[in-house]
PDB file of N, CA and C in Angstrom:
ATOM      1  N   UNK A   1      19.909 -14.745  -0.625  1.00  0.00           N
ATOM      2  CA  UNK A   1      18.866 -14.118   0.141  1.00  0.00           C
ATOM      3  C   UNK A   1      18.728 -12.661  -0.269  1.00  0.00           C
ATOM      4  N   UNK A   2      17.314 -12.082  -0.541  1.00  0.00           N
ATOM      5  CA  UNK A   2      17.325 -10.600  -0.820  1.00  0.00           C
ATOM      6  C   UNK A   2      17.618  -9.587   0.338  1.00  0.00           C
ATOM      7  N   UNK A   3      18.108  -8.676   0.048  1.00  0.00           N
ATOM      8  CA  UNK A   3      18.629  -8.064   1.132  1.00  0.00           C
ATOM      9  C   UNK A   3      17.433  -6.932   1.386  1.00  0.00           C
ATOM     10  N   UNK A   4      17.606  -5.628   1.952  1.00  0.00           N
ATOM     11  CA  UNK A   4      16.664  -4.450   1.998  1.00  0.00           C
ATOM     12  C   UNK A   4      16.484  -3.231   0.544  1.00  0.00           C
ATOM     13  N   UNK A   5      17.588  -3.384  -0.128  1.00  0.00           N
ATOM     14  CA  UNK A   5      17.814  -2.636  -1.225  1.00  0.00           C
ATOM     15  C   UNK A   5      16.956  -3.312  -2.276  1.00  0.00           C
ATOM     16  N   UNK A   6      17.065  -4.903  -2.364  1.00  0.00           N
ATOM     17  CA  UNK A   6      15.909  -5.291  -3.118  1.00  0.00           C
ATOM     18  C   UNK A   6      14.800  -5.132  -3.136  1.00  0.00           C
ATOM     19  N   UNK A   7      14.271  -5.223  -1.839  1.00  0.00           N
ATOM     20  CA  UNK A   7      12.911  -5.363  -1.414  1.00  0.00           C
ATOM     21  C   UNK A   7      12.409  -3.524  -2.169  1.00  0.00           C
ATOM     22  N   UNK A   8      13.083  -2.556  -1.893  1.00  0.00           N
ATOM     23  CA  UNK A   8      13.175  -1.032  -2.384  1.00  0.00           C
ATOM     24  C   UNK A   8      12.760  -1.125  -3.683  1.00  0.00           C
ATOM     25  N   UNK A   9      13.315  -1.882  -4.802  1.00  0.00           N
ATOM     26  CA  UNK A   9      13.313  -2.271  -6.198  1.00  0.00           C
ATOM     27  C   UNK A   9      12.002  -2.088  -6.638  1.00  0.00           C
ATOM     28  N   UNK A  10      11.485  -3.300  -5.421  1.00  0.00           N
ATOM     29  CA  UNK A  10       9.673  -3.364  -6.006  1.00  0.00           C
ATOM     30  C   UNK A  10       8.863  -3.286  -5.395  1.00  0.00           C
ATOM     31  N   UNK A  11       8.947  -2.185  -4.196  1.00  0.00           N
ATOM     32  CA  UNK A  11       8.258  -1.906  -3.521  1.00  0.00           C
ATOM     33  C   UNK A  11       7.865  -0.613  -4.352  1.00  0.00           C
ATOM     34  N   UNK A  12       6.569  -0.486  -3.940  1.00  0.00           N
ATOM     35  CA  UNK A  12       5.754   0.873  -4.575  1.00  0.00           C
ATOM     36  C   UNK A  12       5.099   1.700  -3.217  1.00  0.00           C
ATOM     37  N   UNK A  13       5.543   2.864  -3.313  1.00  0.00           N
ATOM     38  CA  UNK A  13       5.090   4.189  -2.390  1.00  0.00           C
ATOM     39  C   UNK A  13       3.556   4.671  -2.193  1.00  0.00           C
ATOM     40  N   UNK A  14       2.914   5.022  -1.633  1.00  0.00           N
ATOM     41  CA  UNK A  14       1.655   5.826  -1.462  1.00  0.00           C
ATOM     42  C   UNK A  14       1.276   6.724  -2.781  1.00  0.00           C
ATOM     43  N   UNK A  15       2.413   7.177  -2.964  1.00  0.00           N
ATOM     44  CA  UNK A  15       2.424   8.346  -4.213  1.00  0.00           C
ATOM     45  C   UNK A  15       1.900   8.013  -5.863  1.00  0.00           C
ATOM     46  N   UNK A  16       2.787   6.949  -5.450  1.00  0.00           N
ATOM     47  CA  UNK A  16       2.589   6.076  -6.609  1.00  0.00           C
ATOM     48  C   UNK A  16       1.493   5.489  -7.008  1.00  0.00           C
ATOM     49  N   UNK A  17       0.582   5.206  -5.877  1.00  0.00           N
ATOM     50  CA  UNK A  17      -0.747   4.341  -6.035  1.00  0.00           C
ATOM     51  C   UNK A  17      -1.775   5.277  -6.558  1.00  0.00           C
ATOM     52  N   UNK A  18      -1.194   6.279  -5.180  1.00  0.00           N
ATOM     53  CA  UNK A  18      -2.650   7.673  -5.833  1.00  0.00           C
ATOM     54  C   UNK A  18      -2.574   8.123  -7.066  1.00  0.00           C
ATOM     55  N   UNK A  19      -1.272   8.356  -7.766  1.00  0.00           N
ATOM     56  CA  UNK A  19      -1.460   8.279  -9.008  1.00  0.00           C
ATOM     57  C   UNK A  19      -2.053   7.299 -10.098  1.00  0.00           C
ATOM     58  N   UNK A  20      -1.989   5.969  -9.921  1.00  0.00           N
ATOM     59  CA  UNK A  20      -2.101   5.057 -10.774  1.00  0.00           C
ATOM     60  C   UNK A  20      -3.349   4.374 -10.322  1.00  0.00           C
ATOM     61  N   UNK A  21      -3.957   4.594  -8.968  1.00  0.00           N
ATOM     62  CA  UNK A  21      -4.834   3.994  -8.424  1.00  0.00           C
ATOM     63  C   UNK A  21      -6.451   3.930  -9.473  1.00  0.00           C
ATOM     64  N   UNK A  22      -6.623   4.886 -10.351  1.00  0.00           N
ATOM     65  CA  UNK A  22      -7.922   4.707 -10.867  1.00  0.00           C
ATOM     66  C   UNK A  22      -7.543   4.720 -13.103  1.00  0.00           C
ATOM     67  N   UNK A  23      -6.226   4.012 -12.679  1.00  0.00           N
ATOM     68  CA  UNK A  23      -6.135   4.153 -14.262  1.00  0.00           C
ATOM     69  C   UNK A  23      -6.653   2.067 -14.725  1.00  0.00           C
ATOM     70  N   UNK A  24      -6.401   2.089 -16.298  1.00  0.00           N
ATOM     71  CA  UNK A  24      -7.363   0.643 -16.102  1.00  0.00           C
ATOM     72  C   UNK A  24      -5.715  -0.465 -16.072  1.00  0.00           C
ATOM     73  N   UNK A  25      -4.239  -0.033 -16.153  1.00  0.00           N
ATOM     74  CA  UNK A  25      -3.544  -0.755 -15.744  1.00  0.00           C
ATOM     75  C   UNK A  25      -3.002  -0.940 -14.312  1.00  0.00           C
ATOM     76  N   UNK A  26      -3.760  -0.645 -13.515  1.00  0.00           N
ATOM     77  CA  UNK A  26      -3.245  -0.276 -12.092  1.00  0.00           C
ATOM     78  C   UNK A  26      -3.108  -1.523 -11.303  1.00  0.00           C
ATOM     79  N   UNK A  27      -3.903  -3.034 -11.757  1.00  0.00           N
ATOM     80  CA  UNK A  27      -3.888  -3.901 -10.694  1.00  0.00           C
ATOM     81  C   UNK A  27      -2.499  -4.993 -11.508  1.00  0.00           C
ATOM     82  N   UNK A  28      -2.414  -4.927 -12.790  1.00  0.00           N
ATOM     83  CA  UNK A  28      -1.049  -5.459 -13.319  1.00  0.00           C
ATOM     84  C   UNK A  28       0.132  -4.956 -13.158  1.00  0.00           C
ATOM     85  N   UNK A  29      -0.198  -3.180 -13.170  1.00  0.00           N
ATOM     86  CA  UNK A  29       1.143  -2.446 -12.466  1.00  0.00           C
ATOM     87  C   UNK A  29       1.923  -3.467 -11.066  1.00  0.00           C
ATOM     88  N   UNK A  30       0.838  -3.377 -10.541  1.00  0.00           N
ATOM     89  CA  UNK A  30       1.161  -3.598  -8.598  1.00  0.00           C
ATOM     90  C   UNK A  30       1.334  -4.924  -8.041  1.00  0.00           C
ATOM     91  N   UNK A  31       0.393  -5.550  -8.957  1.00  0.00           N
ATOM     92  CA  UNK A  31       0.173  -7.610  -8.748  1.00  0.00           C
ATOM     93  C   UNK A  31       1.882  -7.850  -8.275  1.00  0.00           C
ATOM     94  N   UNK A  32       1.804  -8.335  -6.999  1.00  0.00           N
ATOM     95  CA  UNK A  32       3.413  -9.287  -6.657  1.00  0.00           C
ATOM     96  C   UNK A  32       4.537  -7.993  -6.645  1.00  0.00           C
ATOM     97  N   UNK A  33       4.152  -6.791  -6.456  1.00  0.00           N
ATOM     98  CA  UNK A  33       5.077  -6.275  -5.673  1.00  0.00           C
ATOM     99  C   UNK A  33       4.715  -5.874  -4.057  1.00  0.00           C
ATOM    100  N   UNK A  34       5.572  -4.747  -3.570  1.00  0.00           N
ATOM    101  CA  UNK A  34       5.609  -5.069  -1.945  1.00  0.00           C
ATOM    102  C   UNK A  34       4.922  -3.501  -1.815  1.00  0.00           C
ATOM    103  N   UNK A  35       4.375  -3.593  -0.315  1.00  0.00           N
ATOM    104  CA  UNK A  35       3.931  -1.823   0.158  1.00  0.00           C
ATOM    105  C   UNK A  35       4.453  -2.321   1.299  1.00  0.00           C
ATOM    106  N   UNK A  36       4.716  -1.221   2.026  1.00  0.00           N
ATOM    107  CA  UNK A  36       5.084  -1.248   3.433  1.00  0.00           C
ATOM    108  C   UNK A  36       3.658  -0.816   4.387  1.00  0.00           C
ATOM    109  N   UNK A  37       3.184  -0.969   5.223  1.00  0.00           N
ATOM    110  CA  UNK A  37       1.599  -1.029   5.825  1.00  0.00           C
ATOM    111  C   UNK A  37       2.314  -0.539   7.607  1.00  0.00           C
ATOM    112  N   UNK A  38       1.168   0.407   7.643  1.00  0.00           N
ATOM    113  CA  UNK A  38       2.023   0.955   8.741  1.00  0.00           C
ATOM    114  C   UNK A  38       0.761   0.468   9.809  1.00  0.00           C
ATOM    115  N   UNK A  39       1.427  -0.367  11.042  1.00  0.00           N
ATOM    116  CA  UNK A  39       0.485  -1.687  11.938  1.00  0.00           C
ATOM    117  C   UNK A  39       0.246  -0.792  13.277  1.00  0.00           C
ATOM    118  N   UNK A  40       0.494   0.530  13.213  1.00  0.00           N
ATOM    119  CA  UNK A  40       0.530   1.166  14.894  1.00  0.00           C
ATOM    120  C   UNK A  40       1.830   1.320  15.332  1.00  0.00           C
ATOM    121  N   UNK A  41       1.650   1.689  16.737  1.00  0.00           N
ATOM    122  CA  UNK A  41       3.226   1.874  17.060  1.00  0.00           C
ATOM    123  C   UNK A  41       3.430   1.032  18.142  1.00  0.00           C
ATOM    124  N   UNK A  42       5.077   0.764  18.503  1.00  0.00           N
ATOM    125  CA  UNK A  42       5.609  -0.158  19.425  1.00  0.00           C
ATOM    126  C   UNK A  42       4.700   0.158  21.055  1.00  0.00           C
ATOM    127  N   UNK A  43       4.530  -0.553  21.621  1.00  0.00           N
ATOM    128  CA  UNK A  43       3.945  -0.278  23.079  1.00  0.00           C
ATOM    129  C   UNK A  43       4.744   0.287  23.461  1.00  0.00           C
ATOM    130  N   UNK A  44       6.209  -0.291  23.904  1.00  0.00           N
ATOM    131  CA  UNK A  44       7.518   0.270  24.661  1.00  0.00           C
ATOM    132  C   UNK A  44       7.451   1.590  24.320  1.00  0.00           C
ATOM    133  N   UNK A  45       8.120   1.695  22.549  1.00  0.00           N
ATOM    134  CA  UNK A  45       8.863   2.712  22.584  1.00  0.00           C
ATOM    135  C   UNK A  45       8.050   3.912  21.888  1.00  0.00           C
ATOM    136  N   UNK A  46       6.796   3.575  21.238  1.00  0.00           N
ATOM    137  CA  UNK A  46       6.264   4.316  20.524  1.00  0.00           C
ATOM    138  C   UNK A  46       6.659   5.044  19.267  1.00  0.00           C
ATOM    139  N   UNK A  47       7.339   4.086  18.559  1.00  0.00           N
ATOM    140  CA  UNK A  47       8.003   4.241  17.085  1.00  0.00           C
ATOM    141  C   UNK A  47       7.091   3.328  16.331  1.00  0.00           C
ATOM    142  N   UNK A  48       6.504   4.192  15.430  1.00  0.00           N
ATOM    143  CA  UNK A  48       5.875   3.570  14.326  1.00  0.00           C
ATOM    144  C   UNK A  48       6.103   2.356  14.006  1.00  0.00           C
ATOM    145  N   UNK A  49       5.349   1.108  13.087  1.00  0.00           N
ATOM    146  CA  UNK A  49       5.941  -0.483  13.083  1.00  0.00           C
ATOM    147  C   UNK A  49       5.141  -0.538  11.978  1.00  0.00           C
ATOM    148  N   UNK A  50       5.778  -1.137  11.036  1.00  0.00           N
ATOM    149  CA  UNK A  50       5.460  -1.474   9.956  1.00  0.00           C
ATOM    150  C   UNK A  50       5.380  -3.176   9.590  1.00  0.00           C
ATOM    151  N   UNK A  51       4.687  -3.053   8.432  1.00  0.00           N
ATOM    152  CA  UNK A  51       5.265  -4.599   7.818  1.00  0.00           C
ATOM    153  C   UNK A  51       5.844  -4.475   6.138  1.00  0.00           C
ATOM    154  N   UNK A  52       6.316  -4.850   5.698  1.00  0.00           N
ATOM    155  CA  UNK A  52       6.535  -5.123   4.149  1.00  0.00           C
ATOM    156  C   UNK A  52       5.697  -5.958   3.740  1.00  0.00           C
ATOM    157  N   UNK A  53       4.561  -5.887   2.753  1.00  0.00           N
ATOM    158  CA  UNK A  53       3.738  -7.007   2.410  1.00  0.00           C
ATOM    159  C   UNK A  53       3.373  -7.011   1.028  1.00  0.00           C
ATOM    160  N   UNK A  54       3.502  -8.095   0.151  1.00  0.00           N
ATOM    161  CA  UNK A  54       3.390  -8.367  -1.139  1.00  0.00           C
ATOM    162  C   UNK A  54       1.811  -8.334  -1.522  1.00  0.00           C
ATOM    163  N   UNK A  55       1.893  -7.609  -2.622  1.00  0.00           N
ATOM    164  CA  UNK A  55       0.315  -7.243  -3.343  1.00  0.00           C
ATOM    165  C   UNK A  55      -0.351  -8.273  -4.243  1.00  0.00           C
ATOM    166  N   UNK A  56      -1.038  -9.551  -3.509  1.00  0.00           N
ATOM    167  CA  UNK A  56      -2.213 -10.168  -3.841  1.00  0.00           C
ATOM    168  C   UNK A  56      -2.756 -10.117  -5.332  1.00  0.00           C
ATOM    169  N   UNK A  57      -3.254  -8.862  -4.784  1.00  0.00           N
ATOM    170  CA  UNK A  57      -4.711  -8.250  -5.483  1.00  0.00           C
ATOM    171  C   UNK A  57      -4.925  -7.254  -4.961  1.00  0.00           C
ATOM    172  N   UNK A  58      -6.668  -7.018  -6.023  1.00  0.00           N
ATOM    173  CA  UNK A  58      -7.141  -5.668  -5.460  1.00  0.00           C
ATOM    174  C   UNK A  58      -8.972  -6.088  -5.312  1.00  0.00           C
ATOM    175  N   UNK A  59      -9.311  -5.710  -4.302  1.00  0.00           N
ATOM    176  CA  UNK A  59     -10.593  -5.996  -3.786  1.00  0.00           C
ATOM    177  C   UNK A  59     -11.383  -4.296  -3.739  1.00  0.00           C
ATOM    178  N   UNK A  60     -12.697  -4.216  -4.514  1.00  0.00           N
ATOM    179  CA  UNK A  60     -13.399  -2.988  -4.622  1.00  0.00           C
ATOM    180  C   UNK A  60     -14.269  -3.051  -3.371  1.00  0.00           C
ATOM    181  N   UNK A  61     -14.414  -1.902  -2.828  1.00  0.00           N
ATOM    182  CA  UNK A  61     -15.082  -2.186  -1.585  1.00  0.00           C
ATOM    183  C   UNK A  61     -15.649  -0.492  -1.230  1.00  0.00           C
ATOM    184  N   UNK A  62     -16.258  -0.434  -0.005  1.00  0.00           N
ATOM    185  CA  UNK A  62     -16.280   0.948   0.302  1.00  0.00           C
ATOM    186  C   UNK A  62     -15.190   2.019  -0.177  1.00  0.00           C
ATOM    187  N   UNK A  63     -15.853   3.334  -0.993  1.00  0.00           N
ATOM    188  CA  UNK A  63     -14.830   4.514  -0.935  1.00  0.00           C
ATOM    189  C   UNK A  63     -14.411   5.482  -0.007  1.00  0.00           C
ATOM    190  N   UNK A  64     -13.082   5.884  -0.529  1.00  0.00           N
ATOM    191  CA  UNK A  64     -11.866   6.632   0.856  1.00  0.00           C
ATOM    192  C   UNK A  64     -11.645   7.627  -0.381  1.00  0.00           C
ATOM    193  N   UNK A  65     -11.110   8.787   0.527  1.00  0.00           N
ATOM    194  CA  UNK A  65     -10.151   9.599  -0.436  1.00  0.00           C
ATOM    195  C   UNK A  65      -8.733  10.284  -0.096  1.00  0.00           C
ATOM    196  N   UNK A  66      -8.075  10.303  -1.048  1.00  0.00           N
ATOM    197  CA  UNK A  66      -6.725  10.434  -0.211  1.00  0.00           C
ATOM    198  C   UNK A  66      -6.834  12.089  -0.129  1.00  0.00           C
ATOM    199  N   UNK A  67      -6.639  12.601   0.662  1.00  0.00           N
ATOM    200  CA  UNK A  67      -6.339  13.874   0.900  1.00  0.00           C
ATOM    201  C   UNK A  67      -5.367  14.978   0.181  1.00  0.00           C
ATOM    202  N   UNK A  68      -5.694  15.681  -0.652  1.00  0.00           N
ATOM    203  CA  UNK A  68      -5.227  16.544  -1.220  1.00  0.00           C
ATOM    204  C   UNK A  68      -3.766  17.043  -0.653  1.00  0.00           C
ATOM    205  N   UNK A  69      -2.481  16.692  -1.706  1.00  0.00           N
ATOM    206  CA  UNK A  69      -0.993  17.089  -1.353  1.00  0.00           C
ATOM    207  C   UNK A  69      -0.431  18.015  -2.219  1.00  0.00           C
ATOM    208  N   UNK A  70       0.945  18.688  -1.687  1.00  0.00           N
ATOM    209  CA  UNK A  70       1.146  19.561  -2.959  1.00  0.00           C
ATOM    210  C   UNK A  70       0.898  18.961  -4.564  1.00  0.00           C
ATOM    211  N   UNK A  71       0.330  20.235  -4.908  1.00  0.00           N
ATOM    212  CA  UNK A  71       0.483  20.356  -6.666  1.00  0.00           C
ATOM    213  C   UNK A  71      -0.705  18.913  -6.942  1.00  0.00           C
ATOM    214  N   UNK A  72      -1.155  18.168  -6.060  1.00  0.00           N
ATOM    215  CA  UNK A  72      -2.335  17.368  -6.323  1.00  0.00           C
ATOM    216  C   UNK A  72      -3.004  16.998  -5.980  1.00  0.00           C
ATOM    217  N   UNK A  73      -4.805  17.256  -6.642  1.00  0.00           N
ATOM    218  CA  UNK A  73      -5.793  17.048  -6.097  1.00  0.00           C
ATOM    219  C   UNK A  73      -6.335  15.571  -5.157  1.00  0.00           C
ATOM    220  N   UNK A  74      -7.556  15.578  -4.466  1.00  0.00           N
ATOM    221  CA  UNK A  74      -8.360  14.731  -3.801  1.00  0.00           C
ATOM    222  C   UNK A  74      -8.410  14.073  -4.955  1.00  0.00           C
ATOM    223  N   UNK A  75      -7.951  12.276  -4.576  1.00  0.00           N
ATOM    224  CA  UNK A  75      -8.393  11.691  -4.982  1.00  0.00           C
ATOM    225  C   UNK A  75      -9.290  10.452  -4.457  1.00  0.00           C
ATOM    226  N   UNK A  76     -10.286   9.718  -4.742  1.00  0.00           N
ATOM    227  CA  UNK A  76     -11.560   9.005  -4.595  1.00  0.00           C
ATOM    228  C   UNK A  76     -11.377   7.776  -5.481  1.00  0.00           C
ATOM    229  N   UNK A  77     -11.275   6.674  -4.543  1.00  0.00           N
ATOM    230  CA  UNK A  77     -11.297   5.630  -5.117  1.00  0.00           C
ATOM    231  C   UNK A  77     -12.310   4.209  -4.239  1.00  0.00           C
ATOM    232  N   UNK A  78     -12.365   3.117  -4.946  1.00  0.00           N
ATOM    233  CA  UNK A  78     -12.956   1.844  -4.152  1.00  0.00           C
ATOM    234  C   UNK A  78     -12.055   0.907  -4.178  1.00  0.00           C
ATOM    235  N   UNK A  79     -10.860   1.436  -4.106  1.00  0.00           N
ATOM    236  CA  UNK A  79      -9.459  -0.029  -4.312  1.00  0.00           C
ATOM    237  C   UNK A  79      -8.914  -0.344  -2.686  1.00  0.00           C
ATOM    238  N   UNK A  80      -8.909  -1.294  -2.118  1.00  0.00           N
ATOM    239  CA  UNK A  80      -8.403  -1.649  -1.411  1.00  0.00           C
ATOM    240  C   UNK A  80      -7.288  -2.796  -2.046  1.00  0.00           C
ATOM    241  N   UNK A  81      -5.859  -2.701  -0.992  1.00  0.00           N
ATOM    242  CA  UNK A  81      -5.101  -3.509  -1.038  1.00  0.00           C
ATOM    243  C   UNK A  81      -5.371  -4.963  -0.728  1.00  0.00           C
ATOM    244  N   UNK A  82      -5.600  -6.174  -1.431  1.00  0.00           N
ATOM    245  CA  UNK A  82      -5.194  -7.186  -0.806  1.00  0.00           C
ATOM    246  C   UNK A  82      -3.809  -7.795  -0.931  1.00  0.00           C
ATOM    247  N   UNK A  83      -3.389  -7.777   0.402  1.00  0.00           N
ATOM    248  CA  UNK A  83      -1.769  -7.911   1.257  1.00  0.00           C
ATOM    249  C   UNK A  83      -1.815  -9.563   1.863  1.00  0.00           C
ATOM    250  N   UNK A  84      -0.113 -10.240   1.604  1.00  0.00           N
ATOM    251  CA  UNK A  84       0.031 -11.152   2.861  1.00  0.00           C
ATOM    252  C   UNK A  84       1.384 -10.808   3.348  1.00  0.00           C
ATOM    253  N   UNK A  85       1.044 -11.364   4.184  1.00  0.00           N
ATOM    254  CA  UNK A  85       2.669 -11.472   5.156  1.00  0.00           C
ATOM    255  C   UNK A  85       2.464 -12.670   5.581  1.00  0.00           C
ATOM    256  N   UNK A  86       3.207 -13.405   4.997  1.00  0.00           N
ATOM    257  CA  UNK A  86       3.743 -14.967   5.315  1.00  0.00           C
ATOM    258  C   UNK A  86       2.093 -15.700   4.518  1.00  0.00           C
ATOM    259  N   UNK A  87       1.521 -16.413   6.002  1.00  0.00           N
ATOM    260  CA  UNK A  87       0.523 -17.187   5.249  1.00  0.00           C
ATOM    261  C   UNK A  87      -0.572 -16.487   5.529  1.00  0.00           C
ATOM    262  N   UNK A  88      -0.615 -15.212   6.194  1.00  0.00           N
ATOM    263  CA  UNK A  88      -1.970 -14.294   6.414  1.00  0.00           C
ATOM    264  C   UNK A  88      -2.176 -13.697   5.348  1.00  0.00           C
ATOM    265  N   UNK A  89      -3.494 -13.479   4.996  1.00  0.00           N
ATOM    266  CA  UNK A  89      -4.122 -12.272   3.962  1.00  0.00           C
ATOM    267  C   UNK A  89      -4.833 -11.338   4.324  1.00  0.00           C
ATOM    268  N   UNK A  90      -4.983 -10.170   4.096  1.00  0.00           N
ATOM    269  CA  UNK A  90      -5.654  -8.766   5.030  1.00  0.00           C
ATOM    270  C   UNK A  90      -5.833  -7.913   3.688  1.00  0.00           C
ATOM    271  N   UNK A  91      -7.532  -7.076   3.600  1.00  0.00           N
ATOM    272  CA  UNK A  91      -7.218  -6.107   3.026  1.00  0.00           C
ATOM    273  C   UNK A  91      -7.009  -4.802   3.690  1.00  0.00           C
ATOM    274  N   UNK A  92      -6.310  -3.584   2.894  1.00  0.00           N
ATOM    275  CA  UNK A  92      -6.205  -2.192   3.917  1.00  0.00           C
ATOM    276  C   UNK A  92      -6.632  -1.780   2.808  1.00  0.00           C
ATOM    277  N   UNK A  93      -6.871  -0.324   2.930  1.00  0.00           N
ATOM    278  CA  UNK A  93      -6.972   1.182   2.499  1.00  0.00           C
ATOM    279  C   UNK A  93      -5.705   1.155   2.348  1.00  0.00           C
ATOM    280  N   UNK A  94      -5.269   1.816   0.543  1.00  0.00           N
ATOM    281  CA  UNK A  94      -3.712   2.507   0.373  1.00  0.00           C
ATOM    282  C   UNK A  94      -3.397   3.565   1.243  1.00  0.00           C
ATOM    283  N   UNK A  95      -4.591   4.126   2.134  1.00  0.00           N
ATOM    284  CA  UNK A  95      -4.060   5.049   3.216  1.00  0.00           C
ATOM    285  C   UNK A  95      -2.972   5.093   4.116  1.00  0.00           C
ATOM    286  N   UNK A  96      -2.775   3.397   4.541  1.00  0.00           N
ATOM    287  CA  UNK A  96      -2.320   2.643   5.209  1.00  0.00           C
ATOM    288  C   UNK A  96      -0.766   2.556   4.789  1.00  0.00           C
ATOM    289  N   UNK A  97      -0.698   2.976   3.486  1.00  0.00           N
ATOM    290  CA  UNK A  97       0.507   2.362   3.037  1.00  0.00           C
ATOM    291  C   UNK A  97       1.890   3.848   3.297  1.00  0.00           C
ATOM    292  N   UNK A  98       2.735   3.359   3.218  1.00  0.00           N
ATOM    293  CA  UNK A  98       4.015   4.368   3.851  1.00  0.00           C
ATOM    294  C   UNK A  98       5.028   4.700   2.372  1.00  0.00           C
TER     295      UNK A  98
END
């Protein structure tokens, strides 16, 4: 069984996307690895809740831009994530991703 350190292996960061998000290897980079998708927070306790969800695909759709961070500019893209968790499929905004 994979443990949490695996799942780390091939999971890819926010950082990572905005960088790679508008180059022309970006959907073979990402195909069948994991993002973490942040779902709202707990009712109770009000701690953030995530999911881990494996990368589909990529579906072009309305543009977002990620907001300018140190040392790098606004970037503008039409990539949405398509994500499942288990037998559901959902697309998000890499905004979404943690």
């Amino acid at each position: 069984e994979a443990e949490q350190e695996d799942y780390a292996k091939v999971s890819i960061p926010r950082r990572r996307l905005i960088r790679w998000c508008n180059e022309p290897y970006f959907v073979n980079a990402i195909k069948n690895h994991f993002v973490r998708i942040g779902i709202g927070r707990d009712n109770k306790t009000q701690k953030a809740c995530y999911r881990l969800c494996k990368i589909d695909g990529i579906v072009e759709k309305d543009a977002y831009t990620f907001p300018a961070s140190e040392g790098q500019s606004a970037v503008t893209t039409d990539k949405w994530l398509l994500v499942s968790f288990g037998k559901q499929k959902r697309e998000f905004k890499m905004l979404t991703v943690s």
